[in-house]
PDB file of N, CA and C in Angstrom:
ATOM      1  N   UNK A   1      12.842 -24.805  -1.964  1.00  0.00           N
ATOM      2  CA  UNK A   1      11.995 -23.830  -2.641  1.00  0.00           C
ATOM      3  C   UNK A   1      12.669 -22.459  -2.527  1.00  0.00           C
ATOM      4  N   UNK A   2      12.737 -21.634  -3.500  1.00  0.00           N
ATOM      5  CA  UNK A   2      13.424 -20.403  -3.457  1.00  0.00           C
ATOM      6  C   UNK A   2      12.489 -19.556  -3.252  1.00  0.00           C
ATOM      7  N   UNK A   3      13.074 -18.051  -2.221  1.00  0.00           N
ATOM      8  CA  UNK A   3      12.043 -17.339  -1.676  1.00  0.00           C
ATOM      9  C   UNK A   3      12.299 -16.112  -2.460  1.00  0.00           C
ATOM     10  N   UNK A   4      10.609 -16.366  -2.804  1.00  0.00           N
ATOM     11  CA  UNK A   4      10.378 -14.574  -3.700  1.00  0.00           C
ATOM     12  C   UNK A   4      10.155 -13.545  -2.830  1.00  0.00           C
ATOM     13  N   UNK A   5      10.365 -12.852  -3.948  1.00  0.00           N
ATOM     14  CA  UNK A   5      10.168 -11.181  -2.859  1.00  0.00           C
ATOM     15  C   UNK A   5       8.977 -10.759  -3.121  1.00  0.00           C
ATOM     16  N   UNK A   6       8.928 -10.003  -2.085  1.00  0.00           N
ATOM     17  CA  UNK A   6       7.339  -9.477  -1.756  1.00  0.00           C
ATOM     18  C   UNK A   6       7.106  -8.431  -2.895  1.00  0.00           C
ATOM     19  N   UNK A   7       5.918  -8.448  -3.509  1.00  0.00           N
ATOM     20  CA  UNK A   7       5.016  -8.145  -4.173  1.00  0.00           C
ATOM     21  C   UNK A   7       5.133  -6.595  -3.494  1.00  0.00           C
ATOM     22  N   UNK A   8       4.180  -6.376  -2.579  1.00  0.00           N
ATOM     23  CA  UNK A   8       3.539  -5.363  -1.849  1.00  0.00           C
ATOM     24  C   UNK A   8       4.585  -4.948  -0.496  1.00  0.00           C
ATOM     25  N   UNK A   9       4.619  -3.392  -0.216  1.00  0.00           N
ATOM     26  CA  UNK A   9       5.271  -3.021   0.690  1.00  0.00           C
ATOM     27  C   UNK A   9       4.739  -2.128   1.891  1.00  0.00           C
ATOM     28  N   UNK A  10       4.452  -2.383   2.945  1.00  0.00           N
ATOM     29  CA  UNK A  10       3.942  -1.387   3.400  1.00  0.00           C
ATOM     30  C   UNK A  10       4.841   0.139   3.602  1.00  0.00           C
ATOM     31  N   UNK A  11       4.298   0.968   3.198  1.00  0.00           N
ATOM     32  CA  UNK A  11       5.326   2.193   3.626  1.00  0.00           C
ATOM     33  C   UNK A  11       5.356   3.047   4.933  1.00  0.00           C
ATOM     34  N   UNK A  12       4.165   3.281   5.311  1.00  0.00           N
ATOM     35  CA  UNK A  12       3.348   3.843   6.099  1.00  0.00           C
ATOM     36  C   UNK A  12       2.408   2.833   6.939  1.00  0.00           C
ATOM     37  N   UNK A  13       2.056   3.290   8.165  1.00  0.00           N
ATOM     38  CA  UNK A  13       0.849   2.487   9.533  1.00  0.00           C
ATOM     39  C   UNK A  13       0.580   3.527  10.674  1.00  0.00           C
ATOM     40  N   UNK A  14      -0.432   3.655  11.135  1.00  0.00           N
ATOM     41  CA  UNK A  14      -1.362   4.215  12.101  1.00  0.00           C
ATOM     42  C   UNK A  14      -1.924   3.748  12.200  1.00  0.00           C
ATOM     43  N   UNK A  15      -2.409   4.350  13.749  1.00  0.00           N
ATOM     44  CA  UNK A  15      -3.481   3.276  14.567  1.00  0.00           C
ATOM     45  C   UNK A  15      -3.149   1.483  15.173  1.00  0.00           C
ATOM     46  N   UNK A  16      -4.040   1.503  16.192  1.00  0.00           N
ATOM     47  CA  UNK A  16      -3.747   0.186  16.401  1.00  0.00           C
ATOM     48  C   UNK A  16      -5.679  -0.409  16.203  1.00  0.00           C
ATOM     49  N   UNK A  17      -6.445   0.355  16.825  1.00  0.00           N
ATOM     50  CA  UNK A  17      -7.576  -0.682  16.685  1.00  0.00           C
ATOM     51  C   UNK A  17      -8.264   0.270  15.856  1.00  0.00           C
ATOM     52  N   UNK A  18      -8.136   1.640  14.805  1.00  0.00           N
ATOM     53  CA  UNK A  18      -8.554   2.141  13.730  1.00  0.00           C
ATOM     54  C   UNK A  18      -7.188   2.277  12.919  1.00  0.00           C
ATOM     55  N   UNK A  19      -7.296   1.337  12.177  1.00  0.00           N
ATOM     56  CA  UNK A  19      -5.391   0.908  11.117  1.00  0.00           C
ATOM     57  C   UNK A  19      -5.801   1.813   9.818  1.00  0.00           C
ATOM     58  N   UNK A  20      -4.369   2.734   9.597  1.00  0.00           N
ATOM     59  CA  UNK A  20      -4.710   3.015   8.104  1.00  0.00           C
ATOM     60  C   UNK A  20      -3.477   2.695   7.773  1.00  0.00           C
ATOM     61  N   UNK A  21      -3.086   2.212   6.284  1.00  0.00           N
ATOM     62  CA  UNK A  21      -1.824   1.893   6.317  1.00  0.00           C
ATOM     63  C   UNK A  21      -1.867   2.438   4.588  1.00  0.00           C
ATOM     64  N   UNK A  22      -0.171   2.627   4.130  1.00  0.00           N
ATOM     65  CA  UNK A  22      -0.409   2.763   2.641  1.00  0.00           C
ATOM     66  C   UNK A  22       0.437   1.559   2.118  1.00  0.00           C
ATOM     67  N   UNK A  23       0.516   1.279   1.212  1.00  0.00           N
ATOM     68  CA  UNK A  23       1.071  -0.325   0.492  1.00  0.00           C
ATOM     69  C   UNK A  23       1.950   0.372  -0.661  1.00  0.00           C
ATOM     70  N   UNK A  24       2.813  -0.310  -1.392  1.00  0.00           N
ATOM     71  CA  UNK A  24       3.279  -0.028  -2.740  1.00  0.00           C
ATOM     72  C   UNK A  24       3.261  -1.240  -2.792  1.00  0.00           C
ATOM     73  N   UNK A  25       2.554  -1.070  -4.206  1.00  0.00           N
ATOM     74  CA  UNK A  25       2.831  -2.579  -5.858  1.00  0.00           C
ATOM     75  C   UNK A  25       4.691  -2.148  -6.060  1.00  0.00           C
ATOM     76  N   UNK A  26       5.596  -3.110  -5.679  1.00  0.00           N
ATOM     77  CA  UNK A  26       6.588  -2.988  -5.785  1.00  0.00           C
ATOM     78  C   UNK A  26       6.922  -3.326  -7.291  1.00  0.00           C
ATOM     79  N   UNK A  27       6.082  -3.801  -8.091  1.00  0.00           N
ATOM     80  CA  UNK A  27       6.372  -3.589  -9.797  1.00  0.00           C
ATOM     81  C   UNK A  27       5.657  -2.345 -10.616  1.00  0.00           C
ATOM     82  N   UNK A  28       4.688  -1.349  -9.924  1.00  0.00           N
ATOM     83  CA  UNK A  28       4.254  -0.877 -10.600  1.00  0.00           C
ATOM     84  C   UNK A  28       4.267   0.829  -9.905  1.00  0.00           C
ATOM     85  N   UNK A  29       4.794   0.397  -8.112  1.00  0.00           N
ATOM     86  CA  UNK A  29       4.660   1.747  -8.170  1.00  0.00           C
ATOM     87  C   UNK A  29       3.317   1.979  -7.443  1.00  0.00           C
ATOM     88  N   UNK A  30       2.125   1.585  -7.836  1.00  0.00           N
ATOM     89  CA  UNK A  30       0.757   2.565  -7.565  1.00  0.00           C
ATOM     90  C   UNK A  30       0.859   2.212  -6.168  1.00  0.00           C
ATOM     91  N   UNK A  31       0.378   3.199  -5.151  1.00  0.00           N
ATOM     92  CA  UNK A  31       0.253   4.007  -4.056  1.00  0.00           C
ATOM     93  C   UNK A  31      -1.486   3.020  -3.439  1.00  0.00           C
ATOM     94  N   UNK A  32      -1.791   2.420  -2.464  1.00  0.00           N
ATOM     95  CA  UNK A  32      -2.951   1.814  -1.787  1.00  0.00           C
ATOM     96  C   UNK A  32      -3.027   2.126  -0.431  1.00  0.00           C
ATOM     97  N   UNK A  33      -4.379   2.412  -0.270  1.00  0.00           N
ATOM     98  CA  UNK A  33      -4.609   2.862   1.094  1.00  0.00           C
ATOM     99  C   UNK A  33      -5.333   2.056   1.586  1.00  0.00           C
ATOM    100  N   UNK A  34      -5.147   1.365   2.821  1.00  0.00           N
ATOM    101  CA  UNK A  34      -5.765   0.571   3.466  1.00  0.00           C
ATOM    102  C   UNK A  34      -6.403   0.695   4.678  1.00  0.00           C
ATOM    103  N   UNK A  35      -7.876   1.047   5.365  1.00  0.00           N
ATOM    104  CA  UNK A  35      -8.376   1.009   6.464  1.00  0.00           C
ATOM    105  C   UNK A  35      -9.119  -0.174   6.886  1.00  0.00           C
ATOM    106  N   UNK A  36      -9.114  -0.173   8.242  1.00  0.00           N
ATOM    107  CA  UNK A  36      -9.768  -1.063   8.873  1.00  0.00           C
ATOM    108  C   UNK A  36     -10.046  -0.669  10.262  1.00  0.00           C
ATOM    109  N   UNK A  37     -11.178  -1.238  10.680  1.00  0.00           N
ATOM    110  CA  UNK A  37     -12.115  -0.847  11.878  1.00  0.00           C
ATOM    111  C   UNK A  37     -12.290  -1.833  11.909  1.00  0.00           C
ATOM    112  N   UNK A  38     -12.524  -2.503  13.655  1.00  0.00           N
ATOM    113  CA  UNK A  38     -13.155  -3.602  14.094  1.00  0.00           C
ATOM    114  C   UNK A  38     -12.662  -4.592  13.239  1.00  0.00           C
ATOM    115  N   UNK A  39     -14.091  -5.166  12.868  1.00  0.00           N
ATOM    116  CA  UNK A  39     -14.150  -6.455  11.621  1.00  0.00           C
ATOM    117  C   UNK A  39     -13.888  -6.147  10.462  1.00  0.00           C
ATOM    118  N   UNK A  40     -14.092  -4.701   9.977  1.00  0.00           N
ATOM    119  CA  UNK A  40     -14.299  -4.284   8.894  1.00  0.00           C
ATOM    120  C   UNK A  40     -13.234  -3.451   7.929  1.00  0.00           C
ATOM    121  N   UNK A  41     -12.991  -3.712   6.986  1.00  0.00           N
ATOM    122  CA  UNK A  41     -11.618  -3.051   6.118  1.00  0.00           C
ATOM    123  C   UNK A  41     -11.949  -2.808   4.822  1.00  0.00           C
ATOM    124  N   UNK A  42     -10.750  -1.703   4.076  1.00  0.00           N
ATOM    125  CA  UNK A  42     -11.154  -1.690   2.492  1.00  0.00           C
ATOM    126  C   UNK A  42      -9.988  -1.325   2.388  1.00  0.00           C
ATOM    127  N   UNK A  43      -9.521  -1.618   0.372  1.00  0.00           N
ATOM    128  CA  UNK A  43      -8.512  -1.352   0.091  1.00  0.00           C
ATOM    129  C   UNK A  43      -8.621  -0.741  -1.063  1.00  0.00           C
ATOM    130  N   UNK A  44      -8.176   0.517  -1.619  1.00  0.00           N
ATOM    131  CA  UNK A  44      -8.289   1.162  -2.684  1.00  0.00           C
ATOM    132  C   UNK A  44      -7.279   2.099  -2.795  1.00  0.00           C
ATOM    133  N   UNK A  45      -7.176   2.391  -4.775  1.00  0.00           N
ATOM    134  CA  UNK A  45      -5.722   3.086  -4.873  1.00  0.00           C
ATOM    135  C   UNK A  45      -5.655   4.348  -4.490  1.00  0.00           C
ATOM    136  N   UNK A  46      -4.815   4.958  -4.024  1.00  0.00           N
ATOM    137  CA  UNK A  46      -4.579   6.296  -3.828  1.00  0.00           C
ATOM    138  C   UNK A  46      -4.155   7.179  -4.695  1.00  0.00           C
ATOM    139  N   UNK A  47      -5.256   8.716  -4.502  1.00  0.00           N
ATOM    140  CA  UNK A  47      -5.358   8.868  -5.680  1.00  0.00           C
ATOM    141  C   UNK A  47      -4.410  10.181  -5.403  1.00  0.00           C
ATOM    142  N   UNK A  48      -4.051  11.446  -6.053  1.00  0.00           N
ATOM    143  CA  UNK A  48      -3.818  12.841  -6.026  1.00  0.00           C
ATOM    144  C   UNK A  48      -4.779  13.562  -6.280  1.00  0.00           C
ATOM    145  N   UNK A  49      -4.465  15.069  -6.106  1.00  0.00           N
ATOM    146  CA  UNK A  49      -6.084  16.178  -6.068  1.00  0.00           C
ATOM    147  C   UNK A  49      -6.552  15.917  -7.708  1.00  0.00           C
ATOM    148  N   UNK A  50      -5.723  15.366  -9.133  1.00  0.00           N
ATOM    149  CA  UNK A  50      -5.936  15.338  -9.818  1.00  0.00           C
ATOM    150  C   UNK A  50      -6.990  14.440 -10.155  1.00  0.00           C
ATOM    151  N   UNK A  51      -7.318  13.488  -9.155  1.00  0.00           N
ATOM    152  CA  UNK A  51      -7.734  11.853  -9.723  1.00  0.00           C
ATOM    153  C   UNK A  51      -7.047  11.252 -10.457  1.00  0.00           C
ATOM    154  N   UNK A  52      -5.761  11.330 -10.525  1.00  0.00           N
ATOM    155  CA  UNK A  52      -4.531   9.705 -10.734  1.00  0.00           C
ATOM    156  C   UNK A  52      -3.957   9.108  -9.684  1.00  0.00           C
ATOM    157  N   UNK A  53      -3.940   7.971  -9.986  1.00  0.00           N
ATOM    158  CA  UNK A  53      -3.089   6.886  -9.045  1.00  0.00           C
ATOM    159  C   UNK A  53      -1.615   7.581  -8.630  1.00  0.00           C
ATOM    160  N   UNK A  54      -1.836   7.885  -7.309  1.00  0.00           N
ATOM    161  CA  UNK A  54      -0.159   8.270  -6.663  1.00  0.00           C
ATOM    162  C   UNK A  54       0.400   6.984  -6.763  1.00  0.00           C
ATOM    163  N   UNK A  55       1.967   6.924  -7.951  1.00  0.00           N
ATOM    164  CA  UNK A  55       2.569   6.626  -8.229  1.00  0.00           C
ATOM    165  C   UNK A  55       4.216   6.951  -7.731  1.00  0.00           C
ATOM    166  N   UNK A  56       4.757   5.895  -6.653  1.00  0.00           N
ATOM    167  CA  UNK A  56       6.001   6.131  -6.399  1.00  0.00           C
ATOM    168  C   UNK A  56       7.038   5.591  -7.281  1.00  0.00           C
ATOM    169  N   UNK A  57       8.200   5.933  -7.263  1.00  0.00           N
ATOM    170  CA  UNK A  57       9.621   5.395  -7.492  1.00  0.00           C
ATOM    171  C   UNK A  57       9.614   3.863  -7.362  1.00  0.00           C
ATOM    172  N   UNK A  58       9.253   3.161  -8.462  1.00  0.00           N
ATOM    173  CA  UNK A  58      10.182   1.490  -8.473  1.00  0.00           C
ATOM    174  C   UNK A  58      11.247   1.535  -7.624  1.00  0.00           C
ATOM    175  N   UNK A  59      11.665   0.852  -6.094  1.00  0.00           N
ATOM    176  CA  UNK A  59      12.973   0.536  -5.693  1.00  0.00           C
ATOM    177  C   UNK A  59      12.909  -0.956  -5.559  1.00  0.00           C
ATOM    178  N   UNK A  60      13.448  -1.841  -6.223  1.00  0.00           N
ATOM    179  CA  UNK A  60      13.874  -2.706  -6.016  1.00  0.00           C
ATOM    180  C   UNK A  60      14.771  -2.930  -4.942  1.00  0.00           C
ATOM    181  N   UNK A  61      14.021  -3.629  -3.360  1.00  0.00           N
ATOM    182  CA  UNK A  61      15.097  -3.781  -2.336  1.00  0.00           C
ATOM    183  C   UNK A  61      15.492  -5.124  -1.782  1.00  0.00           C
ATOM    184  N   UNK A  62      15.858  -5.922  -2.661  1.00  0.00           N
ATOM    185  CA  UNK A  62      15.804  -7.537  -2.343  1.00  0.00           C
ATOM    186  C   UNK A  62      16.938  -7.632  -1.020  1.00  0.00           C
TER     187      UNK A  62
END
């Protein structure tokens, strides 16, 4: 079986038992912020002061 590349990247992490982390969509770029407490977590896009999706640089790093 041939191994694909990851989708999602983490860029960023803090915390160990309050985690915030940020992700990149490695095809699209948009910017995700991820928290979690205890049991409990959420994931949503990150935005700028404008209200758009912070959008990084496509790097393709196979």
């Amino acid at each position: 079986m041939a191994e694909t590349a990851k989708r999602f990247e983490k860029i960023y992490a803090q915390g160990m038992a309050n985690v915030t982390e940020i992700w990149v969509d490695r095809e699209t770029g948009v910017n995700y912020l991820y928290h979690a407490s205890g049991y409990s977590g959420g994931l949503t896009v990150l935005l700028d002061r404008e209200g758009r999706p912070v959008i990084s640089p496509v790097v393709h790093r196979d």
